[in-house]
Protein backbone atom coordinates (compact mmCIF):
# COMPACT_ATOMS: atom_id res chain seq x y z
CA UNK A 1 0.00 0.00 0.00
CA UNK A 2 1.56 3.12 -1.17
CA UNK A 3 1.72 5.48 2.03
CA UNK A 4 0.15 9.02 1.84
CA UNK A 5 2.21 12.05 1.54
CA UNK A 6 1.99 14.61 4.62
CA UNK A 7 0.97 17.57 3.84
CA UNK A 8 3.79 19.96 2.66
CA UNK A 9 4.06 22.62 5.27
CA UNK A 10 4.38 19.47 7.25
CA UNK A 11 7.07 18.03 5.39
CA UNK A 12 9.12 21.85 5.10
CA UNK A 13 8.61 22.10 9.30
CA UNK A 14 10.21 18.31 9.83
CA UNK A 15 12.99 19.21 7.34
CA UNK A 16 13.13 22.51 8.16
CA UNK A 17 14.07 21.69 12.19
CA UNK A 18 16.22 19.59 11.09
CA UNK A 19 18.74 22.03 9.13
CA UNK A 20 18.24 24.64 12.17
CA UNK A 21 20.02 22.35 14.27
CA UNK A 22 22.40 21.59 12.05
CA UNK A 23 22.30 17.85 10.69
CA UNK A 24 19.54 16.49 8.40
CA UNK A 25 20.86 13.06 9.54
CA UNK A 26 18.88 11.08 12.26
CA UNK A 27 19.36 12.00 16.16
CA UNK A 28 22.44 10.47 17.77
CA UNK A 29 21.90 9.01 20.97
CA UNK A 30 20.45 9.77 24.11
CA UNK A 31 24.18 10.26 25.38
CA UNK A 32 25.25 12.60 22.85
CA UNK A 33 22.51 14.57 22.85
CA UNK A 34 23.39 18.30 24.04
CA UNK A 35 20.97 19.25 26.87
CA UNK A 36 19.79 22.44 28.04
CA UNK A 37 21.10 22.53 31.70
CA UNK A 38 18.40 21.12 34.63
CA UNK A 39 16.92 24.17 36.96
CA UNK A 40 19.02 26.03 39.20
CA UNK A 41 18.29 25.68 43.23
CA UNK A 42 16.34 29.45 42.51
CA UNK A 43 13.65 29.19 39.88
CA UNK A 44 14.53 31.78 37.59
CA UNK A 45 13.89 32.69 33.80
CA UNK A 46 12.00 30.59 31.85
CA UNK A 47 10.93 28.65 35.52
CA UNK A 48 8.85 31.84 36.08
CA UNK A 49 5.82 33.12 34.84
CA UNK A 50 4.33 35.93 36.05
CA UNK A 51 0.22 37.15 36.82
CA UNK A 52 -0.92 40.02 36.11
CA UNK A 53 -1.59 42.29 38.41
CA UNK A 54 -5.65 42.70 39.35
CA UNK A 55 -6.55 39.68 37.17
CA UNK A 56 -6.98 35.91 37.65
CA UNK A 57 -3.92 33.21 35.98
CA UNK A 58 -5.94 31.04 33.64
CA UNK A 59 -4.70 27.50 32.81
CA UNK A 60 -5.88 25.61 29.84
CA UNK A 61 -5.71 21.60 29.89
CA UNK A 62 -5.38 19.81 26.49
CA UNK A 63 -4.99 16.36 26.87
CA UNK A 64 -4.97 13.10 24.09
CA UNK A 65 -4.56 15.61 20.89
CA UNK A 66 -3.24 12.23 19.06
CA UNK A 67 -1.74 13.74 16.15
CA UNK A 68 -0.18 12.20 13.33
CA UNK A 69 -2.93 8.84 13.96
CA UNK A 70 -3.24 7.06 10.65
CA UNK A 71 -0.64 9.74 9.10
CA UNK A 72 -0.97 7.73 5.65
CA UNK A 73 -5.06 8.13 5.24
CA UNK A 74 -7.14 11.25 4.13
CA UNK A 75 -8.82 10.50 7.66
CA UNK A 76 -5.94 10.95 9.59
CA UNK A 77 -5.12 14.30 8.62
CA UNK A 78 -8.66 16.08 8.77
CA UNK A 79 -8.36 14.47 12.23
CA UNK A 80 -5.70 16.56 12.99
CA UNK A 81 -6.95 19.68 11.91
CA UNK A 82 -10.04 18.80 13.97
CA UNK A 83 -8.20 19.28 16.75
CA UNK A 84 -6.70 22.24 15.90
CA UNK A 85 -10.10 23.61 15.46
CA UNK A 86 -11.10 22.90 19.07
CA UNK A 87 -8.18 24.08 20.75
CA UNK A 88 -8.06 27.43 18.55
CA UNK A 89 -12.18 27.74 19.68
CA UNK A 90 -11.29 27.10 23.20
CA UNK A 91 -7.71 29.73 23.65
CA UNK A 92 -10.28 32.41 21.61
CA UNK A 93 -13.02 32.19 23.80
CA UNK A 94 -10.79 31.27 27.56
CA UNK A 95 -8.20 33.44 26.41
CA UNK A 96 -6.09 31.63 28.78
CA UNK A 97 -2.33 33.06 29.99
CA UNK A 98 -1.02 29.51 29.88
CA UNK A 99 -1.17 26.30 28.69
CA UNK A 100 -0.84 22.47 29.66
CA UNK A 101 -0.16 19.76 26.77
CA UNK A 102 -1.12 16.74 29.06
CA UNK A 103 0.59 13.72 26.78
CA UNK A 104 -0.25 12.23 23.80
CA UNK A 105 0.04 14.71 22.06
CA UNK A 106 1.00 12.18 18.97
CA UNK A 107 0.51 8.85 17.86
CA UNK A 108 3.82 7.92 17.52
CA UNK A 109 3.14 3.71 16.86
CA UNK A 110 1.02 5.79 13.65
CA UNK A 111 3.48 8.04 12.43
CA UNK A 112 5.82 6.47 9.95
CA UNK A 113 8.73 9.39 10.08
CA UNK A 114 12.14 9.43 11.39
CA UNK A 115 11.41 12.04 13.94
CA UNK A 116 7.82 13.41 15.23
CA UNK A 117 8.35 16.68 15.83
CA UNK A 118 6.69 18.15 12.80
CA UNK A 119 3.31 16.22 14.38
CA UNK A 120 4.13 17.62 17.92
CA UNK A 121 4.83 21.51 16.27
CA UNK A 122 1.13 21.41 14.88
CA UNK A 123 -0.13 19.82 18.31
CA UNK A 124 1.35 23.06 19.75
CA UNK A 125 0.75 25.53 16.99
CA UNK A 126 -2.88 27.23 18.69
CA UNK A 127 -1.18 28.53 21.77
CA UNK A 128 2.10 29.02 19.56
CA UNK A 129 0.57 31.29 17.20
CA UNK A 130 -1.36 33.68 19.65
CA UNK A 131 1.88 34.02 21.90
CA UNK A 132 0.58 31.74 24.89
CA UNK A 133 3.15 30.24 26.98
CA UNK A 134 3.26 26.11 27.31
CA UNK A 135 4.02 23.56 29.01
CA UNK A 136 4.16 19.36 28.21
CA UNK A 137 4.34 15.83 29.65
CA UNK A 138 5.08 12.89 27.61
CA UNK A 139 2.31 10.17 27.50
CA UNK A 140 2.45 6.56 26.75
CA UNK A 141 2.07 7.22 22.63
CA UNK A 142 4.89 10.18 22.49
CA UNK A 143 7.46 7.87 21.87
CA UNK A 144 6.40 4.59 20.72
CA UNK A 145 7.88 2.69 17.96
CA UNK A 146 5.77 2.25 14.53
CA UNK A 147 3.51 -0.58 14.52
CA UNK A 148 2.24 -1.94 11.28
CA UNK A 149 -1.64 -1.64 10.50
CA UNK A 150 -2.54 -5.33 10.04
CA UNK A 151 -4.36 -4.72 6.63
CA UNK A 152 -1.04 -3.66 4.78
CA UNK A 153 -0.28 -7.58 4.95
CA UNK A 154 -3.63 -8.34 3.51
CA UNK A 155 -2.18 -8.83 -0.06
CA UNK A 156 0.06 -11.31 -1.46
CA UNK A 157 4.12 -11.22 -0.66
CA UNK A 158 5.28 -8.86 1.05
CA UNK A 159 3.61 -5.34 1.97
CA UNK A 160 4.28 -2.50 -0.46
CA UNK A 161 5.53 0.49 0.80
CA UNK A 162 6.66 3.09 -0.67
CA UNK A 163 8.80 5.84 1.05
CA UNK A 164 9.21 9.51 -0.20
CA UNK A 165 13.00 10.33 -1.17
CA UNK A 166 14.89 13.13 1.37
CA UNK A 167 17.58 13.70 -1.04
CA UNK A 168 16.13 16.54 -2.87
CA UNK A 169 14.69 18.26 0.24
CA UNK A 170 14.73 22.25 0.71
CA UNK A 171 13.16 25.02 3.44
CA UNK A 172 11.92 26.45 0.17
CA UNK A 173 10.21 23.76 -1.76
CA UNK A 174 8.12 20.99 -1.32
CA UNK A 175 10.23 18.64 1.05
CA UNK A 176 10.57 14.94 1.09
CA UNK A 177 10.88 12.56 4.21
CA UNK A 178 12.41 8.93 3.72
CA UNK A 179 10.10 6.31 5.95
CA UNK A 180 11.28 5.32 9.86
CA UNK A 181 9.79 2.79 11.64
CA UNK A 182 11.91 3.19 15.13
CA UNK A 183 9.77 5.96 16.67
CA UNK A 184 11.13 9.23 18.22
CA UNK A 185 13.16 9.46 20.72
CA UNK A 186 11.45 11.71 24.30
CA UNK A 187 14.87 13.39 24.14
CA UNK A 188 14.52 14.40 20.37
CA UNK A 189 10.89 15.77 20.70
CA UNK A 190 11.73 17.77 23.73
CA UNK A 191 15.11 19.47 22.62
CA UNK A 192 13.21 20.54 19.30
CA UNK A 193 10.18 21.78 21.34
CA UNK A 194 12.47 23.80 23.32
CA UNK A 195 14.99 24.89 20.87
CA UNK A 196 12.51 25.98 18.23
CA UNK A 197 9.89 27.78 20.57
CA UNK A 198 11.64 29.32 23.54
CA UNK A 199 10.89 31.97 24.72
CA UNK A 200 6.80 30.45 24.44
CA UNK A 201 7.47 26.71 25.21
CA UNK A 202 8.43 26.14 29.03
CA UNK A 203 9.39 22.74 29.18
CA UNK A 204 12.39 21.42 30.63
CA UNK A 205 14.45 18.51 30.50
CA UNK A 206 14.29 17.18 33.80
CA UNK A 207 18.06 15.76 35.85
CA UNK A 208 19.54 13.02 33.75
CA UNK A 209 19.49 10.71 36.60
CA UNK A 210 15.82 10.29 36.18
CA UNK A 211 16.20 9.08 32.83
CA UNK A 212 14.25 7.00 30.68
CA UNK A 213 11.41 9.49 32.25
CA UNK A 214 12.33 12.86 30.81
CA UNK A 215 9.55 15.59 31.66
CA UNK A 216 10.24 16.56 35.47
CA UNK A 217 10.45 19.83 36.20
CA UNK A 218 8.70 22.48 38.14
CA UNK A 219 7.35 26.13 37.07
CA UNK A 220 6.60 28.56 39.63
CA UNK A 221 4.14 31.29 39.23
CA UNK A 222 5.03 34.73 41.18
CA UNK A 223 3.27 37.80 42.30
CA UNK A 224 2.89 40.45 39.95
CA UNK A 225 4.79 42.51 41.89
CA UNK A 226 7.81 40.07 43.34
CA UNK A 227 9.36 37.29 40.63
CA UNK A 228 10.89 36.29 43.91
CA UNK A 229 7.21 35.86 45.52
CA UNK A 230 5.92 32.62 44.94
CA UNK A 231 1.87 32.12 44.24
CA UNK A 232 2.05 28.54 43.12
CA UNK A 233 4.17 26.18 42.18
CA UNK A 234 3.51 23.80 39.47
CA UNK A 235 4.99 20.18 38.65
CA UNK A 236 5.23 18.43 35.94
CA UNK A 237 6.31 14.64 35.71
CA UNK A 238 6.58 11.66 33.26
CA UNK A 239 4.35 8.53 33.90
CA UNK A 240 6.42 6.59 31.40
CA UNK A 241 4.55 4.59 29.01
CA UNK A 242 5.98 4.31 25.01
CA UNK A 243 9.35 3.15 25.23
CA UNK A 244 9.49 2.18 29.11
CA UNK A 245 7.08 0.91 31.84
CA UNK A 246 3.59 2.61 32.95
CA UNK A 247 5.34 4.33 35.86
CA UNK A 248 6.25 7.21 38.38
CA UNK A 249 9.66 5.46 39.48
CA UNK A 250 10.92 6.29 43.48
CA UNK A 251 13.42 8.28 41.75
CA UNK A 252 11.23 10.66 40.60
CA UNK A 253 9.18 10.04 44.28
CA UNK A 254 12.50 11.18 45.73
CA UNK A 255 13.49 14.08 43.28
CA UNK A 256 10.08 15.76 43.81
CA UNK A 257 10.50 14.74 47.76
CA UNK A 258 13.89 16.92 47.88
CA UNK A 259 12.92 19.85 45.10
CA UNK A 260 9.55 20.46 47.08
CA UNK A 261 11.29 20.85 50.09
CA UNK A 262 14.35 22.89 48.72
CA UNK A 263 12.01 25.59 47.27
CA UNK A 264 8.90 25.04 49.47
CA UNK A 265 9.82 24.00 52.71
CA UNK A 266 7.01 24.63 54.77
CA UNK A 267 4.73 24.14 52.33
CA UNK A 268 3.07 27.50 52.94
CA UNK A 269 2.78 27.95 48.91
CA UNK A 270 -0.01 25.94 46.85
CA UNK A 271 0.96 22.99 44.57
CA UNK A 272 -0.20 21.51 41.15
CA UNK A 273 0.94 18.21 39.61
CA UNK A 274 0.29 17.32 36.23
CA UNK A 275 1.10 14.03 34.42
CA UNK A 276 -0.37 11.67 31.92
CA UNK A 277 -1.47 7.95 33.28
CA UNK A 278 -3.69 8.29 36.36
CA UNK A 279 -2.09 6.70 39.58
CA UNK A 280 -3.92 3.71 40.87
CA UNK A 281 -5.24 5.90 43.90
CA UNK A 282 -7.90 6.82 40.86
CA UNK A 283 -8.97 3.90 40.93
CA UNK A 284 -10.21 4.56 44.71
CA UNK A 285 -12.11 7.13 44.42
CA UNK A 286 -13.34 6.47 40.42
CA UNK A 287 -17.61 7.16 40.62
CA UNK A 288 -19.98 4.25 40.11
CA UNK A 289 -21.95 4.53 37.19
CA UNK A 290 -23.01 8.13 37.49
CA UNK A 291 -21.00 10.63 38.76
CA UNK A 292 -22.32 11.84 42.55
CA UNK A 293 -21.21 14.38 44.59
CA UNK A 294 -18.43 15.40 46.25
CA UNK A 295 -17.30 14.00 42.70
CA UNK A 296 -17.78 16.66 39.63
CA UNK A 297 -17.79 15.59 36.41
CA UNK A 298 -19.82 14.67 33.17
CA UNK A 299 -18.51 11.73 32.24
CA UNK A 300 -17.61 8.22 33.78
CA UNK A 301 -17.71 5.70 30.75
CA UNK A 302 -14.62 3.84 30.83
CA UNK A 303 -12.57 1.89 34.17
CA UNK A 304 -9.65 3.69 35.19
CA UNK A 305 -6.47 2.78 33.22
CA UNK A 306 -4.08 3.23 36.05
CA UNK A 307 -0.16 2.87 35.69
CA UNK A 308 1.31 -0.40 36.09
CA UNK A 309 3.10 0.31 39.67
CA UNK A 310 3.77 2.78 42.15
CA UNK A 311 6.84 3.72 44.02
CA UNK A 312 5.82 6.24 46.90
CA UNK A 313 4.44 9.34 45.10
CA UNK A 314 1.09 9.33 46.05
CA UNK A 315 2.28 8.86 49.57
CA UNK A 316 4.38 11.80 49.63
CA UNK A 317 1.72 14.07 47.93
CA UNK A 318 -1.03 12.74 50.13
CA UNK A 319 0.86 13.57 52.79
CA UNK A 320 2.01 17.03 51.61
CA UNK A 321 -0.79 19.70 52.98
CA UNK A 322 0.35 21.97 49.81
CA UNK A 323 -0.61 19.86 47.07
CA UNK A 324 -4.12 20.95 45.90
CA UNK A 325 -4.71 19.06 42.82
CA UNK A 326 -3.74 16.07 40.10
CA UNK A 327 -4.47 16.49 36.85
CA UNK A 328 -4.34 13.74 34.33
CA UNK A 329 -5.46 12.26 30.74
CA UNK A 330 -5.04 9.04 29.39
CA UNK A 331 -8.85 7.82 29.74
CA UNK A 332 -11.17 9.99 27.13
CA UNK A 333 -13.82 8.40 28.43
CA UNK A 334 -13.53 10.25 32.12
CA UNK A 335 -13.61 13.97 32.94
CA UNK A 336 -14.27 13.73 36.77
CA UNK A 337 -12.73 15.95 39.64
CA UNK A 338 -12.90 13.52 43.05
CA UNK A 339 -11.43 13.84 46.26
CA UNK A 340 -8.82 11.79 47.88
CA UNK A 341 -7.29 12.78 51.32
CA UNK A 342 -6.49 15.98 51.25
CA UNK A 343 -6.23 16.83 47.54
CA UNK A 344 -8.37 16.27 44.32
CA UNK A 345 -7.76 13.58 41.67
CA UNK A 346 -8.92 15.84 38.21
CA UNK A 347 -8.82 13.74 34.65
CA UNK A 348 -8.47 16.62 31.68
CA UNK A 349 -10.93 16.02 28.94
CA UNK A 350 -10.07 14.25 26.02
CA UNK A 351 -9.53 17.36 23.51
CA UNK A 352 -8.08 15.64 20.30
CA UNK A 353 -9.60 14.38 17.58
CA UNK A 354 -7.32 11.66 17.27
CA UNK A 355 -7.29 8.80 19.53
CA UNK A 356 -10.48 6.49 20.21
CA UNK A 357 -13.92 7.59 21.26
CA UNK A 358 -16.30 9.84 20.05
CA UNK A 359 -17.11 11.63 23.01
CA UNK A 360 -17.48 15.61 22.47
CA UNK A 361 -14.11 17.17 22.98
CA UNK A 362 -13.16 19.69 25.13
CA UNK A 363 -10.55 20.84 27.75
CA UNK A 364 -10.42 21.51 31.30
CA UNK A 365 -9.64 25.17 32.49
CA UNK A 366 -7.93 25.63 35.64
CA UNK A 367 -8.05 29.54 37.55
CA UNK A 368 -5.48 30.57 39.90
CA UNK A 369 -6.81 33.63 41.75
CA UNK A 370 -5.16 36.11 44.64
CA UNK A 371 -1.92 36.06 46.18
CA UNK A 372 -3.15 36.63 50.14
CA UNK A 373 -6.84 34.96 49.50
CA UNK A 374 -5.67 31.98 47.51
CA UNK A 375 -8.26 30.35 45.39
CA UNK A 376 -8.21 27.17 42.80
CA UNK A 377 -11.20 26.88 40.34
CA UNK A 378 -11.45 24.60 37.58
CA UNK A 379 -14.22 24.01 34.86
CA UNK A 380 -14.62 22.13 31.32
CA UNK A 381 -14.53 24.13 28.54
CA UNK A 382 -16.39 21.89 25.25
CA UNK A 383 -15.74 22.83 21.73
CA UNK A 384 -19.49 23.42 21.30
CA UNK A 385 -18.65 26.88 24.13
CA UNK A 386 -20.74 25.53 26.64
CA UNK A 387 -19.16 25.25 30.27
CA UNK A 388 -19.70 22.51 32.77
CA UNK A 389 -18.40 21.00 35.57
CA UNK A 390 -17.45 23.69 37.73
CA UNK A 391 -15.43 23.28 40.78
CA UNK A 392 -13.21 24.90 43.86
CA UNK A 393 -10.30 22.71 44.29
CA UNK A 394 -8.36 25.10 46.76
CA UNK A 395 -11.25 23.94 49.68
């Protein structure tokens, strides 16, 4: 079967990264790989963002966007700019002054490239082109190797496939991509994310010794008056999945154990955590057919697809009075806020087109509000503008 073409501006942006950095070869290793130093003890610079003074710090939430899913169909594609259409709707009519890209933000096993990041550049393209300031996690599909649809065997001999040649390519013409079926490495999608997008993108690699899991890092939000005050601090770790295990290893347990007390110690300032594959403390408090109060929601149509282990972290954030609320994706059948402890266990809502279920899509706002009377509100915006689901996490 003769695969389908991505669109051109597609196939310039791939190339197009590729000669900014240099090299139109594939990546080199993980070890090779130049990386932009971890965090300093201070958050500073890009670590920062800032409210404004008088106004509310709006968050928007857009989780499973799925891009490049059957990359060779005409399906695949409209797919894709479905979900550019939803998240465009929802930044136009939030007007949010950040945003969250929750994992998944490609269907890597789908994408037959040698590197994903033209797939990942449209995923981020909405808040990209209005100026907004992001944010990502990986999810379980980031990374994942190409797997081979089933019904390109269904002829006789082997499968015909025929790959586009790179030789000829050019930022100025159409551009050509040769066929890869390894996937992309985590490393590779985040260095071009944050070399092609800074100052907007505010990802991070996170310390090398927490490697295979690569998106640990925390962002701190200040007063509008002080950088050096601190409002709320937001983290941001890898729940594996793709090219490793389903999991939140004690490593990561440990790093956010000794960066939470380094920069929070009394945990007098507010906490966020956001990462991909619920925990299995989900699972605990996941509604019963309907969703019931204290639970908030609109949807409960799938089990909980929890991570394969854990390793302490729920522990330590259960036990941490400043943690307010977890935010995941992973199920697009599930949009419900619950309680657990202390804290509230949030799914996103499944905004992509991509990705299975036909659920409406939307995306979960999150408001940060005063600096002495600290609030935490969150709500579900839907691509159709209507607005459900409101709750006060911050009680």
């Amino acid at each position: 079967m003769e695969l389908r073409r991505p669109p051109v501006h597609l196939t310039i942006a791939l190339v197009c990264l590729l000669f900014v950095s240099g090299s139109a070869n594939p990546p080199p290793p993980y070890d090779v790989i130049e990386l932009i130093p971890t965090p300093a003890t201070r958050l500073h610079g890009s670590s920062v963002l800032r409210m404004q003074r008088g106004a509310p710090f709006k968050i928007a939430i857009f989780a499973d966007l799925h891009f490049g899913e059957a990359a060779w169909t005409d399906w695949g594609p409209a797919q894709d700019a479905n979900s550019v259409r939803v998240m465009s709707d929802i930044l136009d009519a939030e007007k949010p002054d950040f945003v969250v890209y929750l994992g998944d933000l490609v269907t890597a096993n789908n994408v037959p490239v040698a590197n994903a990041s033209s797939y990942w550049g449209q995923a981020t393209s909405p808040a990209r082109q209005r100026g907004i300031p992001w944010a990502s996690v990986f999810g379980n599909h980031d990374d994942m190797p190409f797997e081979w649809p089933i019904e390109w065997f269904s002829g006789p001999g082997i499968p015909e496939v025929r790959c586009p040649d790179e030789t000829n390519s050019s930022c100025s013409g159409e551009v050509h991509y040769s066929c890869s079926f390894k996937g992309t490495q985590r490393l590779v999608l985040m260095k071009n994310e944050v070399e092609q997008n800074a100052p907007l993108s505010r990802s991070k690699f996170g310390p090398k010794e927490l490697w295979p899991s690569i998106s640990n890092y925390v962002l701190q939000l200040s007063s509008p008056d002080d950088p050096k005050s601190p409002v709320l601090f937001m983290y941001f770790l890898d729940s594996g999945g793709g090219s490793y295990p389903e999991v939140i290893s004690r490593a990561q347990a440990k790093w956010f154990e000794r960066k939470s007390r380094e920069i929070n110690p009394e945990s007098k300032v507010p906490e966020i955590i956001f990462w991909h594959i619920p925990s299995k403390a989900y699972k605990e408090v996941a509604p019963w057919f309907g969703i019931r109060k204290p639970c908030v929601g609109s949807i409960n149509k799938e089990s909980v697809a929890a991570q394969e282990a854990e390793f302490g972290i729920m522990d330590m954030l259960a036990k941490r009075p400043s943690v307010k609320a977890i935010f995941v994706g992973h199920n697009h059948g599930l949009d419900w806020c619950c309680p657990y402890e202390k804290l509230w266990l949030c799914y996103a809502r499944h905004t992509g087109y991509g990705g299975y279920g036909n659920w409406a899509r939307g995306a979960r706002m999150v408001e940060v509000t005063g600096e002495q009377d600290f609030s935490l509100k969150s709500w579900i915006r839907m691509e159709d503008g209507k607005v459900h689901s409101e709750v006060v996490l911050s009680s």
